[in-house]
C-alpha atoms as a PDB file:
ATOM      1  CA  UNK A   1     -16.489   7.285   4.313  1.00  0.00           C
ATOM      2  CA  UNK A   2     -13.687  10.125   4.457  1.00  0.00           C
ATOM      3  CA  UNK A   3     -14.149  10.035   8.345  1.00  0.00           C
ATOM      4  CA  UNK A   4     -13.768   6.395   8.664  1.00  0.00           C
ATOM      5  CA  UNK A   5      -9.838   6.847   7.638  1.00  0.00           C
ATOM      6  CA  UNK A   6      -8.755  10.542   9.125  1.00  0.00           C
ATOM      7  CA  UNK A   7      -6.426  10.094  11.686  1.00  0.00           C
ATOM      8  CA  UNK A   8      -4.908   6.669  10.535  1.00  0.00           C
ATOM      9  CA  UNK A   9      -2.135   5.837   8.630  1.00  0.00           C
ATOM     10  CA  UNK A  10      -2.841   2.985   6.087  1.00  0.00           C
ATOM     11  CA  UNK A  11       0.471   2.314   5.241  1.00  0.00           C
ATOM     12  CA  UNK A  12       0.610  -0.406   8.182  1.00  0.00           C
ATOM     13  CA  UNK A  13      -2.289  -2.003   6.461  1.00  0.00           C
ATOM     14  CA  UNK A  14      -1.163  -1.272   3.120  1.00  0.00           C
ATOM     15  CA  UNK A  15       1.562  -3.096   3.500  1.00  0.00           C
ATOM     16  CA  UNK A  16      -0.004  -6.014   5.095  1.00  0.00           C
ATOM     17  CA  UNK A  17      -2.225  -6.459   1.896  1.00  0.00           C
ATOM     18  CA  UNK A  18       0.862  -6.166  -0.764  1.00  0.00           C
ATOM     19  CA  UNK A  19       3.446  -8.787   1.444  1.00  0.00           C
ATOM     20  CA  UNK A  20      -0.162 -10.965   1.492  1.00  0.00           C
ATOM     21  CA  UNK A  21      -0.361 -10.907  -2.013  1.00  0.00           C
ATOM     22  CA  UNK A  22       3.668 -11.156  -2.546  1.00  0.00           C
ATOM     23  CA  UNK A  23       3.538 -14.340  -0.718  1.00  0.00           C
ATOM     24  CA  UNK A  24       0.513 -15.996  -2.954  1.00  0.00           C
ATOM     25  CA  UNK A  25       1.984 -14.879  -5.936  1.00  0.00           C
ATOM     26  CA  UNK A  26       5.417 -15.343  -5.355  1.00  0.00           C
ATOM     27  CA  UNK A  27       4.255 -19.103  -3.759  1.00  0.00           C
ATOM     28  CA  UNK A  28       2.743 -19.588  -7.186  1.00  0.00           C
ATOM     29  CA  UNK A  29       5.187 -18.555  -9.725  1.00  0.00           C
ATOM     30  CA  UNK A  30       7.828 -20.078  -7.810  1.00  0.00           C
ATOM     31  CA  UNK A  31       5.889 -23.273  -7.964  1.00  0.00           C
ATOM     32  CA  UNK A  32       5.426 -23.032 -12.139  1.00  0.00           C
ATOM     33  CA  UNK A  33       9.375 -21.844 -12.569  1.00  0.00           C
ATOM     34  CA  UNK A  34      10.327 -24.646 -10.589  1.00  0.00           C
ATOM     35  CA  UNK A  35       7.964 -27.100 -12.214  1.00  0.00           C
ATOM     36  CA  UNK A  36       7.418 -26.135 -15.845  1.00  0.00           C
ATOM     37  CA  UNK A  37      10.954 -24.556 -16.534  1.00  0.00           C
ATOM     38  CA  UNK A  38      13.095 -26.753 -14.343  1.00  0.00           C
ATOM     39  CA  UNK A  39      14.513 -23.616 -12.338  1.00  0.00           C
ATOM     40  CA  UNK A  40      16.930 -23.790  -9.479  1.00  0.00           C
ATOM     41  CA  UNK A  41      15.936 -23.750  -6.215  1.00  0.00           C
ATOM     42  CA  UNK A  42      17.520 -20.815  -5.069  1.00  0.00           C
ATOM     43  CA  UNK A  43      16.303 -18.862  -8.093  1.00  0.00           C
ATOM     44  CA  UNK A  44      13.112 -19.817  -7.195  1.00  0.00           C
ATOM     45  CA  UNK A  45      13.419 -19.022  -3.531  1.00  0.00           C
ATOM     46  CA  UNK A  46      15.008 -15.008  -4.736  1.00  0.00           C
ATOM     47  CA  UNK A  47      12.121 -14.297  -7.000  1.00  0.00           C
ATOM     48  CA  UNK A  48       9.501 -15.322  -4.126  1.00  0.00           C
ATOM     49  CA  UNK A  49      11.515 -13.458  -1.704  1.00  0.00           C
ATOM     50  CA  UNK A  50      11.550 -10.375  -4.103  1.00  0.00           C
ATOM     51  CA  UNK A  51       7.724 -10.542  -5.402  1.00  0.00           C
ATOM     52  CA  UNK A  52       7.103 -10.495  -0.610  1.00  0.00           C
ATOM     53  CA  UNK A  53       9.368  -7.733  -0.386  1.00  0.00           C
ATOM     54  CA  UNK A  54       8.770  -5.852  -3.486  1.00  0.00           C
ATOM     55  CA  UNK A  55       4.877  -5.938  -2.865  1.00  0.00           C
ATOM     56  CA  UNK A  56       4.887  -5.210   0.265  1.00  0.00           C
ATOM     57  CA  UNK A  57       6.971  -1.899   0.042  1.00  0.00           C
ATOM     58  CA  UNK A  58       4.951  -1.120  -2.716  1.00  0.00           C
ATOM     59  CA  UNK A  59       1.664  -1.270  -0.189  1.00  0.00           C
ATOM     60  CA  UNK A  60       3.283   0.384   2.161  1.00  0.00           C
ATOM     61  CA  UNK A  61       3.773   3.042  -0.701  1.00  0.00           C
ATOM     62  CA  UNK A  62       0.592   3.392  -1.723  1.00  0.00           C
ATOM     63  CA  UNK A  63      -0.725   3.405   1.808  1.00  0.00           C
ATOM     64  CA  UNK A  64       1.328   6.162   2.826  1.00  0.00           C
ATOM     65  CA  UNK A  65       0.391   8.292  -0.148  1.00  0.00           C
ATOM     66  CA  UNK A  66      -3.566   7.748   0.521  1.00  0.00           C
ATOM     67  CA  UNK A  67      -2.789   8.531   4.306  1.00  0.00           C
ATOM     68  CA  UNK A  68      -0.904  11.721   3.149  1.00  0.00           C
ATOM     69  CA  UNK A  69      -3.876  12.227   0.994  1.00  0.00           C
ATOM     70  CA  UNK A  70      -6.728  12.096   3.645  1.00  0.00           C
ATOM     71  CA  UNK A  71      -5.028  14.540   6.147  1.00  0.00           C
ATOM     72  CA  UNK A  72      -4.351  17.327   2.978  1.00  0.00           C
ATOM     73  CA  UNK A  73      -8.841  16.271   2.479  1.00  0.00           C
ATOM     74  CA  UNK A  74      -9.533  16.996   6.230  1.00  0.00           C
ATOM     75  CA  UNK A  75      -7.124  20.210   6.658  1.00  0.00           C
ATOM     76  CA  UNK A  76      -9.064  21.771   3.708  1.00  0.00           C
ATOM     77  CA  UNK A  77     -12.518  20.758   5.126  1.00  0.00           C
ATOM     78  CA  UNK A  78     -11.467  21.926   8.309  1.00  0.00           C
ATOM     79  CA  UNK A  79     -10.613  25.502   7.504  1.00  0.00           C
ATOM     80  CA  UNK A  80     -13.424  28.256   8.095  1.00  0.00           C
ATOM     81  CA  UNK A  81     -13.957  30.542   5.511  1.00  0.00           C
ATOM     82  CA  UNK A  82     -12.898  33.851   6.162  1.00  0.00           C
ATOM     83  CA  UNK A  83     -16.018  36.164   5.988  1.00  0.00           C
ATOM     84  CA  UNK A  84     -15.540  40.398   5.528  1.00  0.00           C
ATOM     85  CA  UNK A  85     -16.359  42.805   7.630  1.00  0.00           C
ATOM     86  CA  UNK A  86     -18.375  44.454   5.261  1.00  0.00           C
ATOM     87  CA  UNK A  87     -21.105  41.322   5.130  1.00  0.00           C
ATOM     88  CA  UNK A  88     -21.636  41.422   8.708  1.00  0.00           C
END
């Protein structure tokens, strides 16, 4: 599964999932502070705007950390072990 992501940064994607979710959640709360507390519409329209933004950035976070992550897991795979002279 490791090989599947080395060479690949998932912040791209990682991103794409949290602005996907900022934009259903921030759809729906905006929908029950505009119905059920009676909230102005440009309140409404900063907190969805801020749940896309601040989700996203947070994916693309997350996905830059795991990308980070998988190179430092492949360097130390990578390396040969040094062997002495004396086992040869």
């Amino acid at each position: 599964m490791m090989k599947h992501f080395e060479g690949r940064s998932l912040a791209h994607p990682g991103c794409l999932i949290g602005v996907t979710v900022g934009l259903i959640v921030g759809i729906v709360l905006a929908g029950v502070l505009a119905s059920v507390f009676n909230w102005a519409l440009n309140l409404v329209l900063i907190v969805w705007l801020a749940f896309t933004l601040g989700l996203g950035l947070l994916g693309w976070t997350i996905g830059e950390h795991f990308s980070k992550k998988f190179q430092l897991f492949k360097r130390e795979t990578d390396e040969p072990t040094l062997s002495h002279p004396s086992q040869e």
